[in-house]
Protein backbone atom coordinates (compact mmCIF):
# COMPACT_ATOMS: atom_id res chain seq x y z
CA UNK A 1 -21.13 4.44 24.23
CA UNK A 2 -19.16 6.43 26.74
CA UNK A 3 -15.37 8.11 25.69
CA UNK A 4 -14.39 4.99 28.51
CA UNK A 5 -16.13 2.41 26.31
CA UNK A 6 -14.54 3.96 23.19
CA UNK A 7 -11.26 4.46 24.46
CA UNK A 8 -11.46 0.43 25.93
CA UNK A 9 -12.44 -0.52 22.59
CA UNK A 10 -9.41 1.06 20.58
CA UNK A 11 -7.08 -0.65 22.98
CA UNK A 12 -8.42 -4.38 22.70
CA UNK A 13 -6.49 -6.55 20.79
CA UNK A 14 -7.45 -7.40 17.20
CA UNK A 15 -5.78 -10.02 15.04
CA UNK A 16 -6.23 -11.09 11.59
CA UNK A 17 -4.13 -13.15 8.96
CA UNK A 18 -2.94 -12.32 5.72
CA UNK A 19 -0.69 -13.46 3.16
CA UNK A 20 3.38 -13.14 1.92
CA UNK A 21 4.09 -14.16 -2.11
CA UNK A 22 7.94 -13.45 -2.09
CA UNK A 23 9.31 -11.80 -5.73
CA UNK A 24 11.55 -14.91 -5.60
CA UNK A 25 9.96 -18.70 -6.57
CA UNK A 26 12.18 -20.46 -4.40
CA UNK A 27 10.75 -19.09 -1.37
CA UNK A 28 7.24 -20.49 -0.39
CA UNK A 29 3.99 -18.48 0.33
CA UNK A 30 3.60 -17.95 3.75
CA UNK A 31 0.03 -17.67 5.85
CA UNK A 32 0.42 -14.87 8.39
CA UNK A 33 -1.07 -13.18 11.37
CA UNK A 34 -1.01 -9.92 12.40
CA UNK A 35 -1.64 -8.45 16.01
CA UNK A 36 -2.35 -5.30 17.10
CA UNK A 37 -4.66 -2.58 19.25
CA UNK A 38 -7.91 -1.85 16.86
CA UNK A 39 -6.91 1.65 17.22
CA UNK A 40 -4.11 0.41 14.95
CA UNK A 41 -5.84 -1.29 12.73
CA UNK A 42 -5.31 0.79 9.78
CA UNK A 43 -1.78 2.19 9.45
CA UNK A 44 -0.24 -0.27 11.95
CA UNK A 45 -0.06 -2.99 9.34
CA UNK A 46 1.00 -0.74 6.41
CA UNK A 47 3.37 0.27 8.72
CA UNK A 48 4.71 -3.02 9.35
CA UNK A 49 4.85 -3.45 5.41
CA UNK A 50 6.49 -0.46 5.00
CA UNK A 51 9.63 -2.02 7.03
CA UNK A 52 9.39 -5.35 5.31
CA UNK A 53 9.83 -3.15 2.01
CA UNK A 54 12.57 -1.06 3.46
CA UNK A 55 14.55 -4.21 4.95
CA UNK A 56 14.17 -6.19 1.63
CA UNK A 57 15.58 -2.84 -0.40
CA UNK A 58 18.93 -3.43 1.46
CA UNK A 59 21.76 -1.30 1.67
CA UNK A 60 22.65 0.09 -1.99
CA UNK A 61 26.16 0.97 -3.48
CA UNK A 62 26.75 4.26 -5.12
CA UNK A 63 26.14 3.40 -8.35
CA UNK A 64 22.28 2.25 -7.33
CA UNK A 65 21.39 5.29 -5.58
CA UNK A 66 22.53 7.20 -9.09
CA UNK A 67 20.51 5.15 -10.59
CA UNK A 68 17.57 5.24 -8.58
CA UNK A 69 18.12 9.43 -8.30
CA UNK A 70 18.22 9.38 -12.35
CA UNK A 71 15.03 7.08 -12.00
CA UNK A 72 13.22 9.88 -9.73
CA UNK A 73 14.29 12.75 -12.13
CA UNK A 74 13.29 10.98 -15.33
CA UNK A 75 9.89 10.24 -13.52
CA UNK A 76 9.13 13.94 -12.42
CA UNK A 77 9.76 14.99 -15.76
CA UNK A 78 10.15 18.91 -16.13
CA UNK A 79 9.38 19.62 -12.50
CA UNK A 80 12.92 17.61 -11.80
CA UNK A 81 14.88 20.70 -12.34
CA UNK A 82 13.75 22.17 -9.06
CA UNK A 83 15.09 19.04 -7.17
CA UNK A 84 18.50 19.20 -5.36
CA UNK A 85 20.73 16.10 -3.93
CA UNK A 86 19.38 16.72 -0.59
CA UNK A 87 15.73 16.56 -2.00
CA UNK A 88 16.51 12.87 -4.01
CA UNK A 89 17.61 11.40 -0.87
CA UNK A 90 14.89 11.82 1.03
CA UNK A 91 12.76 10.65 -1.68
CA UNK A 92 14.76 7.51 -1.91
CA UNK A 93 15.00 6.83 1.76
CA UNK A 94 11.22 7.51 1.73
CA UNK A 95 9.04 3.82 2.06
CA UNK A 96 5.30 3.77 0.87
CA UNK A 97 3.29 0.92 -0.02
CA UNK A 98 0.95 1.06 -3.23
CA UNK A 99 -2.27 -0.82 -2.68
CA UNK A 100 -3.89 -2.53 -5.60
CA UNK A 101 -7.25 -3.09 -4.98
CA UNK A 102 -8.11 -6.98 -6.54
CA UNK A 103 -12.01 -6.49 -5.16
CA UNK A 104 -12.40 -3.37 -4.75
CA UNK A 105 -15.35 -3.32 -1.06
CA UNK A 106 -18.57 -2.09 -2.71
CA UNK A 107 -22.68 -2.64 -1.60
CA UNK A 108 -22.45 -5.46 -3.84
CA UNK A 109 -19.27 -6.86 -2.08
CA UNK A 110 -20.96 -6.45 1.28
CA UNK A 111 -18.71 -3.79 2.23
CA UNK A 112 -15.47 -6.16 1.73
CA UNK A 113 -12.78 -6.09 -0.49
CA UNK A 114 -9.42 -8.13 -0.98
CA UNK A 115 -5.89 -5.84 -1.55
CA UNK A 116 -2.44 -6.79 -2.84
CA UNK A 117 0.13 -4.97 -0.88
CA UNK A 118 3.44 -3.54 -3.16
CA UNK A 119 6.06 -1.58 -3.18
CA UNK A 120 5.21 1.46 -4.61
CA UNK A 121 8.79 1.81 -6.19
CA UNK A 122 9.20 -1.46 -7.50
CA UNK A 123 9.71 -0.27 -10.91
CA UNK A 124 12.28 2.30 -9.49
CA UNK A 125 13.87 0.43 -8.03
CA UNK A 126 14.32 -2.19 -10.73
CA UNK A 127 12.89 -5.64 -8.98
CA UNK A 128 12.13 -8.57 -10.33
CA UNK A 129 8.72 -9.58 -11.41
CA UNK A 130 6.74 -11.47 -8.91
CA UNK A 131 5.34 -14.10 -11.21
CA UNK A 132 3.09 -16.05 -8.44
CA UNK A 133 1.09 -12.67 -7.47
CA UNK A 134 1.00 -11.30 -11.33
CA UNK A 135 -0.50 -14.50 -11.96
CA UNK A 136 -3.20 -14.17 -9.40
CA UNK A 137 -3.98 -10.20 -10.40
CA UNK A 138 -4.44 -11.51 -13.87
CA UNK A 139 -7.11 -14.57 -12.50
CA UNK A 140 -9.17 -11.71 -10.95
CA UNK A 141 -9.44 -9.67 -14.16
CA UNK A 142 -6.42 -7.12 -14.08
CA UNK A 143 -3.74 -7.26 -16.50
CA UNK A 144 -0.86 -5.97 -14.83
CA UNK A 145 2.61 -7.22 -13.75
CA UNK A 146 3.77 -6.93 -10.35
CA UNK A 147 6.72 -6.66 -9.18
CA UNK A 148 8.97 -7.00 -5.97
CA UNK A 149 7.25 -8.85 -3.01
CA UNK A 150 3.89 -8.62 -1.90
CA UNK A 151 0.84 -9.14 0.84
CA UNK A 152 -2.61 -10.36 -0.10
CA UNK A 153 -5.33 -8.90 2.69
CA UNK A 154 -9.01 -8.57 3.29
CA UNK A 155 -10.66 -6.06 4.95
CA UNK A 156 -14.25 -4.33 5.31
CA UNK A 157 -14.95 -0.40 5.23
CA UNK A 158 -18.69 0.75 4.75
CA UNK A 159 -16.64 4.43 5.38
CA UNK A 160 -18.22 3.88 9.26
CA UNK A 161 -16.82 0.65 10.47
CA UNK A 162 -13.73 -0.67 9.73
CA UNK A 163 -12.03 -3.90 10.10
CA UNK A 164 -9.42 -6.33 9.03
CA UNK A 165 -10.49 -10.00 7.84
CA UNK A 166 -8.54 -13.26 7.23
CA UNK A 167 -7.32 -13.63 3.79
CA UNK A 168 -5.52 -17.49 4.34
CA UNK A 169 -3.51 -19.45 1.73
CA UNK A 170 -6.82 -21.29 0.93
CA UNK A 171 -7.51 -17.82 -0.56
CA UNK A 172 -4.21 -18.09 -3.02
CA UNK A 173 -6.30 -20.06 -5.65
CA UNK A 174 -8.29 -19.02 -8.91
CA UNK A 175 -11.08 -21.42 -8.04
CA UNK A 176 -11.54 -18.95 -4.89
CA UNK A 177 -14.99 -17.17 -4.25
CA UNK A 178 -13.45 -13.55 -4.12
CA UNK A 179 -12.01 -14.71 -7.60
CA UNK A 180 -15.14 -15.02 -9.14
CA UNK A 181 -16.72 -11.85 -7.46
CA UNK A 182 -13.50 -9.93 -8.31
CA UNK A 183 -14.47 -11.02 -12.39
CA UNK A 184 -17.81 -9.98 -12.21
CA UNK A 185 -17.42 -6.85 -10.55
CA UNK A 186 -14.69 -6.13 -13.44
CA UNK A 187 -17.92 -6.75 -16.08
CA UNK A 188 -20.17 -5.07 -14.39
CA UNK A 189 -18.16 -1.32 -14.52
CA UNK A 190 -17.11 -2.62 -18.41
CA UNK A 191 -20.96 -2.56 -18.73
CA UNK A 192 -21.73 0.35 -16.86
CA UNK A 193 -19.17 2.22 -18.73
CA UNK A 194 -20.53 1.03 -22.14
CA UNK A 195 -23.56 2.47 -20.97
CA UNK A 196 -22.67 5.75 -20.13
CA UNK A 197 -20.45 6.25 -23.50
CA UNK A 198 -23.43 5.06 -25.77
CA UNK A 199 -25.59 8.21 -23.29
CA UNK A 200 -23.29 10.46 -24.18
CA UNK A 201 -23.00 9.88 -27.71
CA UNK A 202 -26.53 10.10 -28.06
CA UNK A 203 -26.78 13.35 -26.49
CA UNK A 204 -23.28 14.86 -28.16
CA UNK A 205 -24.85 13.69 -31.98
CA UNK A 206 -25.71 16.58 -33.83
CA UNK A 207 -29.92 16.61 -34.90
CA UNK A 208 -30.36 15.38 -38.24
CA UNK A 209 -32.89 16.54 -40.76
CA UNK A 210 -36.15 16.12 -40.79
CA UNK A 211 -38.06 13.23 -43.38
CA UNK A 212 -39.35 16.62 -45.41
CA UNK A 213 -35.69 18.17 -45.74
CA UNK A 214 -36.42 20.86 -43.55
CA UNK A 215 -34.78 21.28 -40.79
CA UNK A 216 -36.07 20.28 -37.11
CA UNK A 217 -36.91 23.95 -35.76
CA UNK A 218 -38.73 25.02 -39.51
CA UNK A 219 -40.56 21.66 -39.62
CA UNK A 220 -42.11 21.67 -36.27
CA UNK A 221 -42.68 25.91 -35.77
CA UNK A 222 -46.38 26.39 -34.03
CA UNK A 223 -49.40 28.19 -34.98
CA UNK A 224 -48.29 31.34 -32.97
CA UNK A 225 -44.42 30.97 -34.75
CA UNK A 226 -45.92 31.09 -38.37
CA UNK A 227 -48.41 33.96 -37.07
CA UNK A 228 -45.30 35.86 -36.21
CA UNK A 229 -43.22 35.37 -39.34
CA UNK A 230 -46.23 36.41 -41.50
CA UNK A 231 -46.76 39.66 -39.41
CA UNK A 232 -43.24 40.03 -39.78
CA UNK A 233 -43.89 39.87 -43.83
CA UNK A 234 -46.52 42.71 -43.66
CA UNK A 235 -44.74 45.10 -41.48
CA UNK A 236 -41.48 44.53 -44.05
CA UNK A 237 -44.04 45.42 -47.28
CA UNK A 238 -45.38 48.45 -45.54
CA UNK A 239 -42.38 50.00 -44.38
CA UNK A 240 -41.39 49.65 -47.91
């Protein structure tokens, strides 16, 4: 491919759909699309969730940003007393988005994975628990609550290619195929885990005695061991 071709390629137009579970029940789940250059693929739609989370914060009164600067300090612990006014406020007025990954893309997955989309200070910033998309973590396996509004997407990465499938609101359902993938790929580290702990605690148990009550090394000493020991013996009577 020539830098032409590649650059042509980064500019085409991509566009994939997605999913919105508002925090609040009243509001209905909404199907999505997204649109952009494939050269934007990647941080042009967590940019564009970035502002949804910023524009559904709101303006705050005095008393919240106190209580979201006393949130930051109690969460940076010790390190907190290093951290001015000026320093708070541009951690509050900073946006990220946590990504929670439901199926996490693996070989077994085919490369492709489905994410939930959060605010990554919904607990900071005190809002309410999203009760449709907790529910939906919990049907693939995790048992977390989420909070605040969120965006269910698909996407592949084999850490060469990258692209950005449709997750639709045919997806939103426990009877789903990802569902089911998402649970056995959940049993599958459980096992590999149980694995590796019984390993180690194979190797880490100390070497018990032997059937005779000696102990392994005396028990199993060669020919050329009990040679030594005895010429060991005579040398000790003579220089006596």
């Amino acid at each position: 491919m020539t830098a032409n071709e590649g650059t042509a390629s980064d500019d085409r137009q991509v566009s994939f759909k997605y999913v919105y579970i508002p925090a609040e029940t009243f509001q209905e789940i909404e199907e999505r699309i997204f649109q952009c250059k494939k050269k934007d693929e990647v941080m042009g739609f967590l940019n564009h969730l970035k502002k949804h989370f910023k524009r559904a914060d709101g303006p705050r009164t005095t008393k919240q940003i106190n209580t979201l600067h006393q949130a930051f300090k109690a969460q940076m612990g010790d390190k907190a007393a290093g951290v001015d006014d000026r320093m708070l406020q541009m951690l509050s007025s900073t946006q990220m988005v946590e990504t929670i990954a439901l199926l996490a893309n693996s070989p077994e997955t085919g490369f492709i994975g489905v994410y939930m989309y959060c605010d990554d200070r919904a607990s900071i910033k005190q809002l309410p628990a999203n009760q449709r998309a907790t529910s939906i973590a919990r049907a693939a396996g995790m048992h977390i609550q989420v909070n605040g509004d969120v965006f269910i997407g698909r996407y592949m990465d084999n850490e060469e290619d990258f692209a950005r499938m449709d997750f639709t609101a045919v997806d939103i359902s426990s009877s789903a195929p990802w569902v089911a993938e998402a649970n056995a790929q959940i049993l599958r580290r459980s096992e590999r885990s149980s694995d590796t702990q019984a390993l180690l605690q194979r190797l880490q148990a100390p070497a018990g005695p032997s059937s005779s009550g000696r102990s392994n090394g005396s028990s199993r000493s060669s020919p050329a061991d009990a040679e030594k020991a005895k010429g060991n013996e005579v040398g000790s009577s003579l220089r006596s």
